[in-house]
PDB file of N, CA and C in Angstrom:
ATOM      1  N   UNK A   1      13.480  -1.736   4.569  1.00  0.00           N
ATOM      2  CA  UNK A   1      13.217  -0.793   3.530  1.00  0.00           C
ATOM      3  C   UNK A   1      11.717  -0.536   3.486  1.00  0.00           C
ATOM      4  N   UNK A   2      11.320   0.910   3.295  1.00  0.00           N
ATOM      5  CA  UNK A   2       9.856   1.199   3.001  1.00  0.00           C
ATOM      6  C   UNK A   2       9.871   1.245   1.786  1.00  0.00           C
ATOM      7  N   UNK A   3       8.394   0.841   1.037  1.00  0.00           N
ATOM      8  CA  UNK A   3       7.638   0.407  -0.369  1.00  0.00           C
ATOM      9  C   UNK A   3       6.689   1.387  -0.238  1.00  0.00           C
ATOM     10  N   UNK A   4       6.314   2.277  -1.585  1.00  0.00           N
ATOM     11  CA  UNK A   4       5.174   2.701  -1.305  1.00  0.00           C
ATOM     12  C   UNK A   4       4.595   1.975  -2.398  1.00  0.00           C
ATOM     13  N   UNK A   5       3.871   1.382  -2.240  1.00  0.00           N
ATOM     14  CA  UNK A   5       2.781   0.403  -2.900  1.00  0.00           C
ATOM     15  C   UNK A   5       2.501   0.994  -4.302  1.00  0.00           C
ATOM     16  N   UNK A   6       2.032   0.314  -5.325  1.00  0.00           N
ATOM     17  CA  UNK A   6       1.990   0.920  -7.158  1.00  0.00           C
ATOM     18  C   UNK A   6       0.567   0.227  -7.400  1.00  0.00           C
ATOM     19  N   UNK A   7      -0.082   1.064  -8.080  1.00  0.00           N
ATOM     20  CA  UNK A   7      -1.421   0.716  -8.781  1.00  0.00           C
ATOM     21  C   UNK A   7      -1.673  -0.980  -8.892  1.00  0.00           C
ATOM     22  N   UNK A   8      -2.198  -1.803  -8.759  1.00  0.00           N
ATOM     23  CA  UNK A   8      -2.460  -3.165  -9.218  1.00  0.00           C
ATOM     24  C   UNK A   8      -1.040  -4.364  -8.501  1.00  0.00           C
ATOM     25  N   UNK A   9      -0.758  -3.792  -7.867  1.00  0.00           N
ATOM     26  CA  UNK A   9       0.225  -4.655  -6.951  1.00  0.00           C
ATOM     27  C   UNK A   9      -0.578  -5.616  -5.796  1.00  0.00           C
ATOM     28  N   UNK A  10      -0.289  -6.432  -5.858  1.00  0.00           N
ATOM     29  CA  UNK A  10      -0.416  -7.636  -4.482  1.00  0.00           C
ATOM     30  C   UNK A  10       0.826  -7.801  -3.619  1.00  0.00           C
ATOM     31  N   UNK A  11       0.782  -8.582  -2.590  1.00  0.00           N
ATOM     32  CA  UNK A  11       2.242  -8.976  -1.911  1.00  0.00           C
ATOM     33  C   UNK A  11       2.592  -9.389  -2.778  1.00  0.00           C
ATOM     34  N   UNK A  12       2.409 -10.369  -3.277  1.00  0.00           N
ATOM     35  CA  UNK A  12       3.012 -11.655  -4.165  1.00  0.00           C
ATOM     36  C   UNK A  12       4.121 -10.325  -5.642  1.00  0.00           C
ATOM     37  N   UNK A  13       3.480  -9.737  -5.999  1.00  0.00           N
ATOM     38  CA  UNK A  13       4.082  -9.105  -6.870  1.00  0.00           C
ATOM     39  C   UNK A  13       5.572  -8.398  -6.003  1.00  0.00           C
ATOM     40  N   UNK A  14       4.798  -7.786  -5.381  1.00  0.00           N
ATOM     41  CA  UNK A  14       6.003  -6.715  -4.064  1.00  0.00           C
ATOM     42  C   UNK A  14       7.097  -7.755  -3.452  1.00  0.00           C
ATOM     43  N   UNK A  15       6.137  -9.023  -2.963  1.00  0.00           N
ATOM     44  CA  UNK A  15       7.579  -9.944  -2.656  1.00  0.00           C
ATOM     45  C   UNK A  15       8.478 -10.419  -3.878  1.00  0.00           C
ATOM     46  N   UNK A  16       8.209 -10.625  -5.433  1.00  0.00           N
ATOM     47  CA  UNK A  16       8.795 -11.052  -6.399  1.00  0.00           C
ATOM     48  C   UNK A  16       9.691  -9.970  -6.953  1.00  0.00           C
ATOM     49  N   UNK A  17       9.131  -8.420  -6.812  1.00  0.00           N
ATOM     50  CA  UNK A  17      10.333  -7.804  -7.246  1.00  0.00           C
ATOM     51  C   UNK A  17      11.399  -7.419  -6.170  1.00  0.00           C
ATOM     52  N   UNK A  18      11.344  -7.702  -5.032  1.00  0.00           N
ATOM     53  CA  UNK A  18      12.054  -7.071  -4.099  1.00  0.00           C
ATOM     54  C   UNK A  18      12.859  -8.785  -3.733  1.00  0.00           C
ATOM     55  N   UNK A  19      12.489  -9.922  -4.127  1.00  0.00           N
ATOM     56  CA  UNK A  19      12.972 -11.436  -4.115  1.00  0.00           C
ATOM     57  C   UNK A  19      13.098 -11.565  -2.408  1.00  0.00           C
ATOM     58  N   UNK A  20      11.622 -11.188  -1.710  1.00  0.00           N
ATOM     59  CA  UNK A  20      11.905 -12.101  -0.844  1.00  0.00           C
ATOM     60  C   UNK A  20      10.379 -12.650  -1.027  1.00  0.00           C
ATOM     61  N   UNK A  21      10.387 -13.073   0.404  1.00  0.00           N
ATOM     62  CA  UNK A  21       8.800 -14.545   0.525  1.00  0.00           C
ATOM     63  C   UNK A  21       7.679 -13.193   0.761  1.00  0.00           C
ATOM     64  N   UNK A  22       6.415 -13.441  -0.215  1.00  0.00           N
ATOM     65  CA  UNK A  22       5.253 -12.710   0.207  1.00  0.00           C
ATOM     66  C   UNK A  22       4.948 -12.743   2.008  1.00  0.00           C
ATOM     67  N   UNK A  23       4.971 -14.268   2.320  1.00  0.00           N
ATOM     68  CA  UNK A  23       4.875 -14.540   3.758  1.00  0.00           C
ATOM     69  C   UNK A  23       6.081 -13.622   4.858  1.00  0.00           C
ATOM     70  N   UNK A  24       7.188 -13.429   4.253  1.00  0.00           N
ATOM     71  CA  UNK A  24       8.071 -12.344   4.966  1.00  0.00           C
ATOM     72  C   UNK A  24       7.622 -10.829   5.042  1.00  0.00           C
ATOM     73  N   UNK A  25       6.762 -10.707   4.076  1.00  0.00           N
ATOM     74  CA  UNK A  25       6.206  -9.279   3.986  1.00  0.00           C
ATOM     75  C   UNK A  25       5.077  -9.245   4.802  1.00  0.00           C
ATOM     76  N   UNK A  26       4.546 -10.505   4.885  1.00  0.00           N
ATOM     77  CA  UNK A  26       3.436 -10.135   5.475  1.00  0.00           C
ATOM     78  C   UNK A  26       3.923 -10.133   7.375  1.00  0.00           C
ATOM     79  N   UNK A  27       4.221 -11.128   7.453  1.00  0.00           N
ATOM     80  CA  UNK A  27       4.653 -11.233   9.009  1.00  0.00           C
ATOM     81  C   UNK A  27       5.307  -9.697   9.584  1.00  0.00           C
ATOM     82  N   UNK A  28       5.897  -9.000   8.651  1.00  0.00           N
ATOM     83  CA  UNK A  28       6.583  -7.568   8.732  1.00  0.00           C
ATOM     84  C   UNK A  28       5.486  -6.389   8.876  1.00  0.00           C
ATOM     85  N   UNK A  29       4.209  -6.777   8.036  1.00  0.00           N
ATOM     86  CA  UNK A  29       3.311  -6.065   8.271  1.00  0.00           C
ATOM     87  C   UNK A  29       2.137  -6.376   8.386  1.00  0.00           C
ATOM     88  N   UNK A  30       1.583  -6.491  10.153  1.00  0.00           N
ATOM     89  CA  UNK A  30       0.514  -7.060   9.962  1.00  0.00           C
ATOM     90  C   UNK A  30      -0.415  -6.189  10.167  1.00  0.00           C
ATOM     91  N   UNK A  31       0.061  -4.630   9.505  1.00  0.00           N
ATOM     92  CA  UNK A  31      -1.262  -3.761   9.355  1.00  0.00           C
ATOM     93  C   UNK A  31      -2.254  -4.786   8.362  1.00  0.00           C
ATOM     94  N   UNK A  32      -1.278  -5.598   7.001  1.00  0.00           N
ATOM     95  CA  UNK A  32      -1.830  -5.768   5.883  1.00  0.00           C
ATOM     96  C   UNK A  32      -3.298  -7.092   5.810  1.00  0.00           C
ATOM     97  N   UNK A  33      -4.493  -6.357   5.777  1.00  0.00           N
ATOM     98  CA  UNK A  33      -5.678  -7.223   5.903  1.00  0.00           C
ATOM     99  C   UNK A  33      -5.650  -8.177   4.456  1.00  0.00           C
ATOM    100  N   UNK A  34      -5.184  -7.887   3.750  1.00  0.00           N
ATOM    101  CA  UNK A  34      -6.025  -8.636   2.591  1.00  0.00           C
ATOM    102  C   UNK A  34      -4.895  -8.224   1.565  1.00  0.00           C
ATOM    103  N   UNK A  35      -3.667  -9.333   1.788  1.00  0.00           N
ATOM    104  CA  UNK A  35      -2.786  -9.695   1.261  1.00  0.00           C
ATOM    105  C   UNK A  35      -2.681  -9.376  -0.790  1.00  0.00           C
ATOM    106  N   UNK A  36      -4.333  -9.501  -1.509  1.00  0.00           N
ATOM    107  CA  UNK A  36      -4.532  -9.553  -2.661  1.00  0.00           C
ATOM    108  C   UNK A  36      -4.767  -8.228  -3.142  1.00  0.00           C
ATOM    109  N   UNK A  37      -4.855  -7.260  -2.300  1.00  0.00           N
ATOM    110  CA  UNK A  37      -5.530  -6.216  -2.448  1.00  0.00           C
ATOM    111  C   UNK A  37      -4.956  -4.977  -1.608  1.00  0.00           C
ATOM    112  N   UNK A  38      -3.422  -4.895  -1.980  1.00  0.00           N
ATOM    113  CA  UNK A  38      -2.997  -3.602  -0.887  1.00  0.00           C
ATOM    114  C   UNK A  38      -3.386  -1.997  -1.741  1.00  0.00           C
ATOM    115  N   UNK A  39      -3.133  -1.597  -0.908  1.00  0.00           N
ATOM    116  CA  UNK A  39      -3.919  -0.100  -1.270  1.00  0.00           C
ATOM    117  C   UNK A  39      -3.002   0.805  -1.612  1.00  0.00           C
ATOM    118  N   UNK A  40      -3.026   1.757  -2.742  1.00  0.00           N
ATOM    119  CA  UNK A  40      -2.273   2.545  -3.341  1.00  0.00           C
ATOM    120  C   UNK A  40      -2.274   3.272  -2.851  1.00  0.00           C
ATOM    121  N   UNK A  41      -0.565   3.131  -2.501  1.00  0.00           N
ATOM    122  CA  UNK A  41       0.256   4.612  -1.583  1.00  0.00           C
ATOM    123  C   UNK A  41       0.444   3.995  -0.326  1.00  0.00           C
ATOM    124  N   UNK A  42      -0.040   2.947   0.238  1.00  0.00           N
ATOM    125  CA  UNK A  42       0.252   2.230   1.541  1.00  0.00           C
ATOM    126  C   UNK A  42       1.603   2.124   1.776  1.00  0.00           C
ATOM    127  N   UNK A  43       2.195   2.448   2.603  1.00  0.00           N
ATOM    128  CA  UNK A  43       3.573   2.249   2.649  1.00  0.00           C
ATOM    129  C   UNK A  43       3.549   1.079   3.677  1.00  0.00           C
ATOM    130  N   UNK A  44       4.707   0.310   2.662  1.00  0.00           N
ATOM    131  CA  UNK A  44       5.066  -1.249   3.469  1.00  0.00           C
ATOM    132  C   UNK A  44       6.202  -1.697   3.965  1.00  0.00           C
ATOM    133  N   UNK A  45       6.931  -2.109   5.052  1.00  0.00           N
ATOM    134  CA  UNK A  45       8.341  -2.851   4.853  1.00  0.00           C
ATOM    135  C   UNK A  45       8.689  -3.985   4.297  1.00  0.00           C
ATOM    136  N   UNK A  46       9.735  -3.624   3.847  1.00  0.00           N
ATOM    137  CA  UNK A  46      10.360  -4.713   3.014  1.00  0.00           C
ATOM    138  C   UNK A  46      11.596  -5.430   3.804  1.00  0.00           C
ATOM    139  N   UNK A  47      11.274  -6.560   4.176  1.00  0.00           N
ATOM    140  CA  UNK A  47      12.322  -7.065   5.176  1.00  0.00           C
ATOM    141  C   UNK A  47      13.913  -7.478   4.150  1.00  0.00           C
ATOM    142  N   UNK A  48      14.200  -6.592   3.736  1.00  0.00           N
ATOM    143  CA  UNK A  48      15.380  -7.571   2.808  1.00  0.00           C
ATOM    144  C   UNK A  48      16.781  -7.090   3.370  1.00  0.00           C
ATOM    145  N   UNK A  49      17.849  -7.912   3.379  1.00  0.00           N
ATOM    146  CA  UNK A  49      19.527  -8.143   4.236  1.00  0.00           C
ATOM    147  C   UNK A  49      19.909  -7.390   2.507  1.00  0.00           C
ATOM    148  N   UNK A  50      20.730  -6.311   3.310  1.00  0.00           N
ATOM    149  CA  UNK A  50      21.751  -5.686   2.584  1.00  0.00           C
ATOM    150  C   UNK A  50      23.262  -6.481   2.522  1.00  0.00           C
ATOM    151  N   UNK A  51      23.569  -6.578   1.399  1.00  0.00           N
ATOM    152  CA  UNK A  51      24.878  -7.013   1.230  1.00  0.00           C
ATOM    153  C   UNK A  51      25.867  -5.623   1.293  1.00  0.00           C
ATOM    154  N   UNK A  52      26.004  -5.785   2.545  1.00  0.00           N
ATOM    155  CA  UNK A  52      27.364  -4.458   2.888  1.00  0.00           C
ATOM    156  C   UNK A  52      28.528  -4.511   1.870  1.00  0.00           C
ATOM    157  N   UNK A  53      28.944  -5.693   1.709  1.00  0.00           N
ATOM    158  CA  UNK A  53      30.367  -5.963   0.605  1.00  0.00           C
ATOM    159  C   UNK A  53      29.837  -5.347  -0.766  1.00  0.00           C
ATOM    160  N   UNK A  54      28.514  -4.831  -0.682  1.00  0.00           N
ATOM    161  CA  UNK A  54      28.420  -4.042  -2.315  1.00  0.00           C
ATOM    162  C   UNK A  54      29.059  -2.521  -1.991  1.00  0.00           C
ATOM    163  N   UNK A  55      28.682  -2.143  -0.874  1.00  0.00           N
ATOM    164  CA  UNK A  55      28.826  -0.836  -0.250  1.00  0.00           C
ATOM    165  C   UNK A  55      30.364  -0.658   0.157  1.00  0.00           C
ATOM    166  N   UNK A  56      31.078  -1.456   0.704  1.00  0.00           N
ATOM    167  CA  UNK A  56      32.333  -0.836   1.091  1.00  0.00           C
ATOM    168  C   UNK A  56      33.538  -2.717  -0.113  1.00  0.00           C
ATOM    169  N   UNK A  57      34.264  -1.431  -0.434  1.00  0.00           N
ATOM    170  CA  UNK A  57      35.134  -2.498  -1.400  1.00  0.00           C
ATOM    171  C   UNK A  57      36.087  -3.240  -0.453  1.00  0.00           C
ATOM    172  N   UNK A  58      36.155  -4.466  -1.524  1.00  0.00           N
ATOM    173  CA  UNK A  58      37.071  -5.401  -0.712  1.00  0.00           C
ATOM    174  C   UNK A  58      38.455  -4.652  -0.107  1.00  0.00           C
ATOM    175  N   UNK A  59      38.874  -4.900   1.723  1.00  0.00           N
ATOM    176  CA  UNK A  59      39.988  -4.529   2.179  1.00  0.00           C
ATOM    177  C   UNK A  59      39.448  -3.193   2.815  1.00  0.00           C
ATOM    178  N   UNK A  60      38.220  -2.835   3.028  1.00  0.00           N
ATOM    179  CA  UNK A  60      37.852  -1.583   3.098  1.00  0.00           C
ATOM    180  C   UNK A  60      37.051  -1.766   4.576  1.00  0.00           C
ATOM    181  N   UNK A  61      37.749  -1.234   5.860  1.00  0.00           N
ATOM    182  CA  UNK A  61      37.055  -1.628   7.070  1.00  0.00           C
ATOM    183  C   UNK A  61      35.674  -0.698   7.572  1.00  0.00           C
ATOM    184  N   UNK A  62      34.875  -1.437   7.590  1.00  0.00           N
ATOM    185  CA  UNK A  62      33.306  -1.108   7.991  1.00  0.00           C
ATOM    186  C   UNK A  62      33.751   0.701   9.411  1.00  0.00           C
ATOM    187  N   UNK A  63      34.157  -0.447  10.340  1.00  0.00           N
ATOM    188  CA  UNK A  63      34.688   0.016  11.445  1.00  0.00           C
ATOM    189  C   UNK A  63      36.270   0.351  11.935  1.00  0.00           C
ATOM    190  N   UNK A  64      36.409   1.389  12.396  1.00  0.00           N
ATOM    191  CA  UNK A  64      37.716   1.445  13.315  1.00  0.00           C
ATOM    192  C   UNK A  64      37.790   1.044  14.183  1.00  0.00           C
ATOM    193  N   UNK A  65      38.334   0.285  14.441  1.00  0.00           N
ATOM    194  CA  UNK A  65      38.374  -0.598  16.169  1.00  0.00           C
ATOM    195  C   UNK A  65      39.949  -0.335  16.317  1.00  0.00           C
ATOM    196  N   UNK A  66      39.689   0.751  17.405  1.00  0.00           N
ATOM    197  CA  UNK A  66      41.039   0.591  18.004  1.00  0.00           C
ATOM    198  C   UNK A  66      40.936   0.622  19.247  1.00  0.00           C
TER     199      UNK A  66
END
């Protein structure tokens, strides 16, 4: 997922609302120099696993495999 970065944000904030590790954000982006201090409007990835079972209801096949 892309972030576009908000006024007074750090990783640490960006990793707490999105609940993964600041250190996962960073390894994802190592444009980012100075972890305390990202820059407004920077767009960032957000490494986070989608839970597909929110998206398709139980009994409901992803794929057709025939």
């Amino acid at each position: 997922m892309i972030y576009c970065v908000q006024p007074n944000e750090s990783i640490w904030k960006v990793a707490e609302k999105f609940g993964v590790s600041p250190k996962a954000i960073q390894i994802a982006n190592p444009q980012i120099i100075n972890p305390e201090h990202l820059i407004v409007g920077e767009m960032v990835y957000i490494p986070i696993n989608i839970d597909w079972h929110a998206f398709y209801p139980k009994g409901v096949q992803r794929f057709n495999r025939r």
